[in-house]
Protein backbone atom coordinates (compact mmCIF):
# COMPACT_ATOMS: atom_id res chain seq x y z
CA UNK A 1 -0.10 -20.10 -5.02
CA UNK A 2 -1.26 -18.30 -2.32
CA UNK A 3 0.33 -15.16 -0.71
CA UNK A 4 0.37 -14.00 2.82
CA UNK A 5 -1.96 -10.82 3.15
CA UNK A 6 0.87 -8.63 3.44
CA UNK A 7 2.42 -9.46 0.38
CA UNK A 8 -0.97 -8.89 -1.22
CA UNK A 9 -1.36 -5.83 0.52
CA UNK A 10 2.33 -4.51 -0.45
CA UNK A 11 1.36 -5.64 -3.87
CA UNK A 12 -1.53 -3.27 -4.28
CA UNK A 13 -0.18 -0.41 -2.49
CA UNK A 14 3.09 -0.65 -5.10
CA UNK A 15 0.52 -1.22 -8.25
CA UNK A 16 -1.73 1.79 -7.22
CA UNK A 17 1.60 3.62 -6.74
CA UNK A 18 2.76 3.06 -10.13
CA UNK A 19 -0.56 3.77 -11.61
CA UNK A 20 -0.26 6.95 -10.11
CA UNK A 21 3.06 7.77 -11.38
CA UNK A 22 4.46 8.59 -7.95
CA UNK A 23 7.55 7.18 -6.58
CA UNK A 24 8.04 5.78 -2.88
CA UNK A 25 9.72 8.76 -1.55
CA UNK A 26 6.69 10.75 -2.67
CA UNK A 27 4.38 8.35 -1.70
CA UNK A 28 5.98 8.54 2.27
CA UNK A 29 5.74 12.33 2.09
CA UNK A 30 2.48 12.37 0.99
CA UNK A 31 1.27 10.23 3.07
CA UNK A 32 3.23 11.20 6.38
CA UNK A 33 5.39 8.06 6.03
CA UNK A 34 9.08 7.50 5.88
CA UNK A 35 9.99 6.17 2.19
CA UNK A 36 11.87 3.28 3.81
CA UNK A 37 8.29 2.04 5.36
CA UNK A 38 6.77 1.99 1.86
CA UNK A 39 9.50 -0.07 1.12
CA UNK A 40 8.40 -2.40 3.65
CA UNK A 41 5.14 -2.66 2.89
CA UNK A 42 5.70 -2.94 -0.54
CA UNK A 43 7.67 -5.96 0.03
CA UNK A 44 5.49 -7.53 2.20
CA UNK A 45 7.70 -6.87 5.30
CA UNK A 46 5.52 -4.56 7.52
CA UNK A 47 2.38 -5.18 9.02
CA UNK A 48 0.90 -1.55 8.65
CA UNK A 49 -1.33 -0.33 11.45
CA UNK A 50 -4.91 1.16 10.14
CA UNK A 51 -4.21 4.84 10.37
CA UNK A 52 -1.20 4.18 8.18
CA UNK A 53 -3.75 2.19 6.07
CA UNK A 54 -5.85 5.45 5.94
CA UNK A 55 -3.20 7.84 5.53
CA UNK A 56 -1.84 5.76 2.48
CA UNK A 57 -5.36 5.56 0.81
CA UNK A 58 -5.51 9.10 1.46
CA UNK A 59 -2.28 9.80 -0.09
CA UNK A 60 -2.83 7.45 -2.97
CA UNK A 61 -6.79 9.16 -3.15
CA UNK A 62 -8.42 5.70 -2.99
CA UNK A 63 -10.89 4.71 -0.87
CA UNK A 64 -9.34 2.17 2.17
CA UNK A 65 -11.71 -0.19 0.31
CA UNK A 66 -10.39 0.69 -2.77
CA UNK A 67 -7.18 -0.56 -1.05
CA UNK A 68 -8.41 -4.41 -0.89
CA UNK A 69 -9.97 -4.25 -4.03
CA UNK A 70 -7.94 -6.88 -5.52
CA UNK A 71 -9.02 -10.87 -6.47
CA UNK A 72 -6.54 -12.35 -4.63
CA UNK A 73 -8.10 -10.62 -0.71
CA UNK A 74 -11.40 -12.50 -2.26
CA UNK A 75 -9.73 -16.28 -2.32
């Protein structure tokens, strides 16, 4: 099935997240970003300019690459 490129997107952001053991509230203040706009991405629901893109790959300490470093962005 394939997903729009914000789900995906939302989808990685939430699995680098958890990998990190950080919740969305800390994720938002870390990266400069309300915790209801992680939300949003997460869900698939915003379409996240790229400074937010770089501040959450920042917060997260991934590379923006790192970011869309998933299968499905390769289909």
């Amino acid at each position: 099935m394939h997903q729009d490129v914000l789900q995906l997107f939302g989808l990685r952001v939430k699995q680098l997240r958890l990998a990190k053991g950080i919740s969305q509230e800390d994720l938002g203040a870390l990266a400069s970003l309300d915790r209801t706009y992680i939300s949003g991405i997460e869900r698939g629901k915003r379409n996240v300019g790229l400074k937010n893109v770089e501040q959450i790959a920042k917060a997260l300490n991934v590379s923006i690459a790192e970011l869309f470093s998933t299968p499905e962005f390769n289909q």
